[in-house]
C-alpha atoms as a PDB file:
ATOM      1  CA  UNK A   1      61.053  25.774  75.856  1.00  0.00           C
ATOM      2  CA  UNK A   2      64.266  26.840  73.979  1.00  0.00           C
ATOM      3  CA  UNK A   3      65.521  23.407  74.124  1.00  0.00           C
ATOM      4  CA  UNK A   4      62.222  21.743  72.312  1.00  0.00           C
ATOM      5  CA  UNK A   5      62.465  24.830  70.229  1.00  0.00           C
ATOM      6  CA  UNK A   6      66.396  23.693  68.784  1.00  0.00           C
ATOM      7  CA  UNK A   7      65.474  20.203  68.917  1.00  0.00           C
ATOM      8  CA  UNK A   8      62.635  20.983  66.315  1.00  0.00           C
ATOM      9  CA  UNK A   9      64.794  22.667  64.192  1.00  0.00           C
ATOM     10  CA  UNK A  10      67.148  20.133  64.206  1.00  0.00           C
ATOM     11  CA  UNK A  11      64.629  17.366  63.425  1.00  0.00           C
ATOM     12  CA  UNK A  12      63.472  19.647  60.076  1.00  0.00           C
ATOM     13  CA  UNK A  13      66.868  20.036  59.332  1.00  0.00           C
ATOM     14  CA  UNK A  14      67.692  16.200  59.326  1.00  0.00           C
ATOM     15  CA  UNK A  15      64.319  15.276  57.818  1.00  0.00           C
ATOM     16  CA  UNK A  16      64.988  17.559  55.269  1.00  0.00           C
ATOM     17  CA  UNK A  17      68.049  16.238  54.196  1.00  0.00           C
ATOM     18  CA  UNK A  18      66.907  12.851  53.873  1.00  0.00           C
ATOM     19  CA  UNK A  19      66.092  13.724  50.406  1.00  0.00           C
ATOM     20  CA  UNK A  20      69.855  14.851  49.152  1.00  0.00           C
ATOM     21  CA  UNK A  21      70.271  10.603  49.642  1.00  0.00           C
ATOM     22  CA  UNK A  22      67.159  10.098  46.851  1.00  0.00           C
ATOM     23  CA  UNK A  23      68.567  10.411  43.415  1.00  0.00           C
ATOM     24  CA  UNK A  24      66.089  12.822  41.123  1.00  0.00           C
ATOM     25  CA  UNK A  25      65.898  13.108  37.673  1.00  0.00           C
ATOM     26  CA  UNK A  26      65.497  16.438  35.841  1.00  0.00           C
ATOM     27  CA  UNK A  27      63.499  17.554  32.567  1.00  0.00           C
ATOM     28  CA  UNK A  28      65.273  20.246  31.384  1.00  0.00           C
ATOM     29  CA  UNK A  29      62.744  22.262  29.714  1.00  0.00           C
ATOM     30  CA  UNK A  30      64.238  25.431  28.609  1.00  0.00           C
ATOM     31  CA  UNK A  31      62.427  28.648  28.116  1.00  0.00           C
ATOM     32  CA  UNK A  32      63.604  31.587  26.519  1.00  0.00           C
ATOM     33  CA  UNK A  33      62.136  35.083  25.501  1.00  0.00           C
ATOM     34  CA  UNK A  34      62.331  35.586  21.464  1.00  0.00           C
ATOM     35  CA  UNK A  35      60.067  38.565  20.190  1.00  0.00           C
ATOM     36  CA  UNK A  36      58.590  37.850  16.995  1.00  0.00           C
ATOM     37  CA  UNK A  37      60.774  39.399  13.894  1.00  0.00           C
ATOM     38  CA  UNK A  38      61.599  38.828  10.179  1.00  0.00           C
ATOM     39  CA  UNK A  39      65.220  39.454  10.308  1.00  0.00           C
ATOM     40  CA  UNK A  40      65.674  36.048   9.566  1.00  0.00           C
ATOM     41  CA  UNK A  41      64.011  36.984   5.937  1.00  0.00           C
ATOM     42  CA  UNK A  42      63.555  33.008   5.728  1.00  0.00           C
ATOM     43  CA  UNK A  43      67.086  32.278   5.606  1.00  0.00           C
ATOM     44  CA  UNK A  44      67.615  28.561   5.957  1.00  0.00           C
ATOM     45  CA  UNK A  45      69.944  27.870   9.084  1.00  0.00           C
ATOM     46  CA  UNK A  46      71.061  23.928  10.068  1.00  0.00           C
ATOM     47  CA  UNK A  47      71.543  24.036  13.993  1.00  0.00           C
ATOM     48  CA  UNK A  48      74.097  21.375  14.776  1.00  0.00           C
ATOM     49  CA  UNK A  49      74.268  20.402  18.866  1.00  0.00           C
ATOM     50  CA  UNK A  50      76.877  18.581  20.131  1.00  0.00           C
ATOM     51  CA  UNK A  51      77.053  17.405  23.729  1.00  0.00           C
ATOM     52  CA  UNK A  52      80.540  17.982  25.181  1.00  0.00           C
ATOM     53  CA  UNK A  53      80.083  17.173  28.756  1.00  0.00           C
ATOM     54  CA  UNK A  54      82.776  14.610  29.996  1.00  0.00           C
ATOM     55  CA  UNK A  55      80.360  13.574  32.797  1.00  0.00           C
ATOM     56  CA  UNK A  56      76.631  13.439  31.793  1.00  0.00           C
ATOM     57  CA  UNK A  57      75.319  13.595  35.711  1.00  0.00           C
ATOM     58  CA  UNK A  58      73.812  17.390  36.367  1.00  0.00           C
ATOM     59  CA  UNK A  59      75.202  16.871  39.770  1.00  0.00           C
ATOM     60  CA  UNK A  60      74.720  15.821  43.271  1.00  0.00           C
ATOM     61  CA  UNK A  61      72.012  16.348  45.904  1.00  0.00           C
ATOM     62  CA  UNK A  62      73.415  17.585  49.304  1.00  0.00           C
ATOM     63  CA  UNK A  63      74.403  19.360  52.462  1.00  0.00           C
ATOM     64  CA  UNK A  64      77.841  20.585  50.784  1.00  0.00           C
ATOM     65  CA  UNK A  65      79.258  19.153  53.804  1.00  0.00           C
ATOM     66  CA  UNK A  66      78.164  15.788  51.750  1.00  0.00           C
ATOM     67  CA  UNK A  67      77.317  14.572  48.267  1.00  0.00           C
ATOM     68  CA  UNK A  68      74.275  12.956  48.349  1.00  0.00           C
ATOM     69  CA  UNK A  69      72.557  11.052  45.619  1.00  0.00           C
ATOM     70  CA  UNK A  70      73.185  11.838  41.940  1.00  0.00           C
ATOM     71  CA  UNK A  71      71.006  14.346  39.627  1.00  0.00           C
ATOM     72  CA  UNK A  72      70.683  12.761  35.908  1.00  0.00           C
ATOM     73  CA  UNK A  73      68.278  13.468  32.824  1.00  0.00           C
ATOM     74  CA  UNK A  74      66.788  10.742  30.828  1.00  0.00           C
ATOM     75  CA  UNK A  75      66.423  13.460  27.885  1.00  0.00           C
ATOM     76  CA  UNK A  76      69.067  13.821  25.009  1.00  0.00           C
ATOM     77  CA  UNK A  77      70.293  17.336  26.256  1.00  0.00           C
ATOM     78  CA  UNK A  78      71.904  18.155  22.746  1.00  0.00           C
ATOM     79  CA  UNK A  79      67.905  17.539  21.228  1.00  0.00           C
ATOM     80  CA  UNK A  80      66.391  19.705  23.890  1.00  0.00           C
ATOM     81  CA  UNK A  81      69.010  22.704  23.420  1.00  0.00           C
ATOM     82  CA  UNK A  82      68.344  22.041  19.684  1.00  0.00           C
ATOM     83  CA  UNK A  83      64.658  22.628  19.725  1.00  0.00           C
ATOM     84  CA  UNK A  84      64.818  25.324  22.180  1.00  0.00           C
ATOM     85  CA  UNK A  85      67.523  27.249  19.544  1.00  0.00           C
ATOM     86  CA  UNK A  86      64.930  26.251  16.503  1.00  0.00           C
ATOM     87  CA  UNK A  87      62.167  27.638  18.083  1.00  0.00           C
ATOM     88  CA  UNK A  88      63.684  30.939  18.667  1.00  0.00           C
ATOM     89  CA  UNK A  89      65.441  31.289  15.216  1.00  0.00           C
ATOM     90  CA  UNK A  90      61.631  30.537  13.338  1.00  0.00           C
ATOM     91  CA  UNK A  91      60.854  33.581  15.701  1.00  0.00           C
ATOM     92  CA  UNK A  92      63.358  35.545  14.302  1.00  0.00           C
ATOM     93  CA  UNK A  93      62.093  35.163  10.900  1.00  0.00           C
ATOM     94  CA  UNK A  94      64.708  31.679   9.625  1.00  0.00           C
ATOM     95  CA  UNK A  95      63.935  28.722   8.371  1.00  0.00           C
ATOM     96  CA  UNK A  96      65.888  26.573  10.879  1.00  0.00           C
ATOM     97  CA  UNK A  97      66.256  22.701  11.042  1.00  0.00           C
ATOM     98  CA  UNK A  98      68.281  20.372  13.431  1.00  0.00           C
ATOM     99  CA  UNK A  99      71.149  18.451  11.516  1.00  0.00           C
ATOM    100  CA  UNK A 100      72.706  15.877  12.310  1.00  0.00           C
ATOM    101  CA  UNK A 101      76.423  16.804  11.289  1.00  0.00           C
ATOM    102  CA  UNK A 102      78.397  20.062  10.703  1.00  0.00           C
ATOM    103  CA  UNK A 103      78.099  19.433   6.937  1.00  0.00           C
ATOM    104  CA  UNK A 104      74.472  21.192   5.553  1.00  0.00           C
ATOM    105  CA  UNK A 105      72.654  22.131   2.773  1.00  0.00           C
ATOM    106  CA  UNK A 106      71.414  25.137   4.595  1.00  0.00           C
ATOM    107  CA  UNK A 107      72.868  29.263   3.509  1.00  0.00           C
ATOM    108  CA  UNK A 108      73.974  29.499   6.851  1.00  0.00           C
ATOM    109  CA  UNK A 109      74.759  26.342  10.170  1.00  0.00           C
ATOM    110  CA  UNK A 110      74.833  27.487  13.805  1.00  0.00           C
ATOM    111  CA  UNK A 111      76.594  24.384  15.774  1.00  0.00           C
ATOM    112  CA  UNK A 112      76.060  25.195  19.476  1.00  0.00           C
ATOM    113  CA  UNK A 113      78.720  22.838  21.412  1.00  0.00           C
ATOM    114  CA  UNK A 114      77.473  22.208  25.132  1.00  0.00           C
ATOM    115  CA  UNK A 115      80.375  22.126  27.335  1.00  0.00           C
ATOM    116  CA  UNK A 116      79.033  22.236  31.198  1.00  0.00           C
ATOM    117  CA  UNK A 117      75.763  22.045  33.348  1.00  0.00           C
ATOM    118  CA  UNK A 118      76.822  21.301  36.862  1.00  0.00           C
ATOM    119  CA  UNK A 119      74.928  21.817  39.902  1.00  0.00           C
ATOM    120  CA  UNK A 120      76.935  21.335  43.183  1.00  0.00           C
ATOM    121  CA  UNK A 121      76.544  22.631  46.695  1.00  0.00           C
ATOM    122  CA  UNK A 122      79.036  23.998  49.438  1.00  0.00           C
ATOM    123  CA  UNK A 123      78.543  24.646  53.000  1.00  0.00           C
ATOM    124  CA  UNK A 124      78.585  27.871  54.677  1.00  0.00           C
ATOM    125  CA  UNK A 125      78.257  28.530  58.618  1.00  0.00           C
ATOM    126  CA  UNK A 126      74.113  29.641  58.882  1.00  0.00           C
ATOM    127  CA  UNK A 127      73.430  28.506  55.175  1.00  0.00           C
ATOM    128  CA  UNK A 128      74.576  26.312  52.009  1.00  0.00           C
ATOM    129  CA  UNK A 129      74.952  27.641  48.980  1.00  0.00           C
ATOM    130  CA  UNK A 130      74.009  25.672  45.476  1.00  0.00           C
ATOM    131  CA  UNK A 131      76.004  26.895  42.611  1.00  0.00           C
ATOM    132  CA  UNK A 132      74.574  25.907  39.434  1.00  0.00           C
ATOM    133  CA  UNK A 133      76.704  26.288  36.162  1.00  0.00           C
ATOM    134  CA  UNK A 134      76.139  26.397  32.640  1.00  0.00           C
ATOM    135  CA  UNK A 135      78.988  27.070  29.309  1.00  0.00           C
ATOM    136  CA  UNK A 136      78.047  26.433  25.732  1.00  0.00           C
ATOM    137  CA  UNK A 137      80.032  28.564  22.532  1.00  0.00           C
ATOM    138  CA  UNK A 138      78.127  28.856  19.718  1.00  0.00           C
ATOM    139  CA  UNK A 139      79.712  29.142  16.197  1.00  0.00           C
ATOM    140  CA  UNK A 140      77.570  30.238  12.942  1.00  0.00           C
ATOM    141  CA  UNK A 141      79.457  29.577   9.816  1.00  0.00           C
ATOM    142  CA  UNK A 142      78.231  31.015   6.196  1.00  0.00           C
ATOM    143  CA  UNK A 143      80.118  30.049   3.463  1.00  0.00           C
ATOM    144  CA  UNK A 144      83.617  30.763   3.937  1.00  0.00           C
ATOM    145  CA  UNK A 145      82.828  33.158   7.180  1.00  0.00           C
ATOM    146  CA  UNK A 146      82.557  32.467  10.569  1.00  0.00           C
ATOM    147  CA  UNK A 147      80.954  33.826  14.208  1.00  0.00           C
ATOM    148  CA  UNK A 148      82.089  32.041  17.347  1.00  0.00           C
ATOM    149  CA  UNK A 149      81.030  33.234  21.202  1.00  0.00           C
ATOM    150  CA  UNK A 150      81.371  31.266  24.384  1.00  0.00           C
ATOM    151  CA  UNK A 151      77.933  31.880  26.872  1.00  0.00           C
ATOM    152  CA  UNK A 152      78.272  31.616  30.142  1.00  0.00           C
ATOM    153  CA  UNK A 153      76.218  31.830  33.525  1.00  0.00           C
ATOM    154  CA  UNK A 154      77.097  31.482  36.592  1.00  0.00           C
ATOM    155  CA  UNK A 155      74.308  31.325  39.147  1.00  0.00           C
ATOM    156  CA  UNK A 156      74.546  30.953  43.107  1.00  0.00           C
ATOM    157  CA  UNK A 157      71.371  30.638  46.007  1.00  0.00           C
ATOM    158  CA  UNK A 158      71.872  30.489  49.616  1.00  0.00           C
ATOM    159  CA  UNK A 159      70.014  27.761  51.264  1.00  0.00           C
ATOM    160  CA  UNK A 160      68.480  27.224  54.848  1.00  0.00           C
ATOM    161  CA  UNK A 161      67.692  23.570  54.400  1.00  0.00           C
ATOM    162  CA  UNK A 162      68.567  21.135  51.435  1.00  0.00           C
ATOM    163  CA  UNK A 163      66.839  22.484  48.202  1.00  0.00           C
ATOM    164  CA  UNK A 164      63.968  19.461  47.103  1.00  0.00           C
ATOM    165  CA  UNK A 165      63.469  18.007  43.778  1.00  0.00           C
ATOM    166  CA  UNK A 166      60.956  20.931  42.358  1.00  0.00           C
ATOM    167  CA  UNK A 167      63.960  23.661  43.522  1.00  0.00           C
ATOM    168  CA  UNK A 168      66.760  21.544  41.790  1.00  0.00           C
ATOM    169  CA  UNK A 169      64.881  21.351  38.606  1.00  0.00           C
ATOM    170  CA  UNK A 170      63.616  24.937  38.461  1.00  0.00           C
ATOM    171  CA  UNK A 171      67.880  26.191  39.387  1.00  0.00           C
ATOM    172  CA  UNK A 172      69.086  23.974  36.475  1.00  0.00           C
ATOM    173  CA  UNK A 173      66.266  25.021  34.287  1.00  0.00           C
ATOM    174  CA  UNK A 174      66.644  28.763  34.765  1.00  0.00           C
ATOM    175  CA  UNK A 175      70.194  28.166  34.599  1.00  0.00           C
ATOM    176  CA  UNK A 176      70.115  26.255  30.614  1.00  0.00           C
ATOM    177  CA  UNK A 177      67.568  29.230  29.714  1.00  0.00           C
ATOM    178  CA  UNK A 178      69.576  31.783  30.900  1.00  0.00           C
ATOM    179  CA  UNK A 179      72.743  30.098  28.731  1.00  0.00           C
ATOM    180  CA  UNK A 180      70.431  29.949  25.431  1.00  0.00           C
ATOM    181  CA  UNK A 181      69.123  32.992  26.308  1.00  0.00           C
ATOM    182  CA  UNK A 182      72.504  34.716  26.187  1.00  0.00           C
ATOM    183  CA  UNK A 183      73.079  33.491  22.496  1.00  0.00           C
ATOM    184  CA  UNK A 184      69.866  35.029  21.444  1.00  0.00           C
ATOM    185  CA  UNK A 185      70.602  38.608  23.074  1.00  0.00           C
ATOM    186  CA  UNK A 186      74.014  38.480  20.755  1.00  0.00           C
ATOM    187  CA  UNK A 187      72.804  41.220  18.444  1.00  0.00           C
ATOM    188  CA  UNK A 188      76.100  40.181  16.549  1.00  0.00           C
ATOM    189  CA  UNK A 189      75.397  36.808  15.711  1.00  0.00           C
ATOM    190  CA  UNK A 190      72.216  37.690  14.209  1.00  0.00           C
ATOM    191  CA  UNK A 191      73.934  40.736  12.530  1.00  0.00           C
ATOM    192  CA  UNK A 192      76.047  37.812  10.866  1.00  0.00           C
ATOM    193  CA  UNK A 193      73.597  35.366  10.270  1.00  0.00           C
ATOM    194  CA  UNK A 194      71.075  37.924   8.590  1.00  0.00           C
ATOM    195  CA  UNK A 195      73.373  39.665   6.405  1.00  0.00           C
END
């Protein structure tokens, strides 16, 4: 009885791992928690994304013991961070638009320069773990002044059995949130940009 017991475990492990070999694609659909306010007094703001990433895979499905198949997005990642950091500045009372360079028309430019999103696994002895990072710095310039801050997050889950597509996708998700999240609890940026 023990023995069937192991062997069934072992069969959900390896069907369960058959997935890290499919590749997935990811929509990164950010959400982020902006209360309504009008410290923004309608103060026009450009927000400028670049995409910095030297490799533009998420990451790669897996055991940690071994990469599987890749994890891509078909979205522009710089657009989707831009509308996400729109959205939550017309909450906060601006008048924000996306521009296409650092050079604006607007009173005030935030350019938001994505540097990392990486999801990547490692093996432990009873469980995996699945690391998912996330680095962006954010620089407002007004006239002649300037604000710069480099957000950060850092998330980690351990894992019985290889996460599948719907888990991937909700780790990377929480983790870009959590990243444009961080800009808009900087009560100093929006100290600078409103004054």
């Amino acid at each position: 009885m023990k023995i069937a017991r192991i062997g069934l475990l072992v069969l959900a492990l390896v069907l369960a791992s058959g997935c890290a070999f499919t590749p997935q694609t990811v929509v990164i659909e950010p959400e982020i928690v902006v209360g309504e306010s009008d410290i923004g007094h309608g103060i026009q703001v450009g927000v400028y994304v670049v995409d910095e990433r030297t490799n533009k895979e998420l990451g790669r499905r897996g055991t940690g013991a071994m990469k599987g198949a890749a994890i891509t997005t078909e979205q522009d990642v710089a657009e989707v961070f831009g509308i996400a950091i729109i959205e939550g500045l017309d909450k906060k009372g601006f008048n924000a638009t996306l521009v296409g360079s650092a050079s604006t028309d607007a009173t005030a430019l935030i350019r938001v320069d994505i540097r990392n999103i990486e999801y990547e696994t490692s093996m432990g002895f009873w469980t995996g773990g699945v690391h998912v990072r996330g680095s962006m710095k954010g620089t407002a310039t007004k006239g002649s002044e300037s604000y710069d801050k480099f957000y950060q997050v850092d998330d980690e889950k351990r894992v019985v059995v290889v996460p599948g597509a719907d888990s991937n996708a909700q780790m990377i998700n929480t983790t870009v949130s959590a990243m444009i999240q961080e800009m808009f609890n900087d009560v100093d940026l929006f100290d600078f940009l409103a004054n």
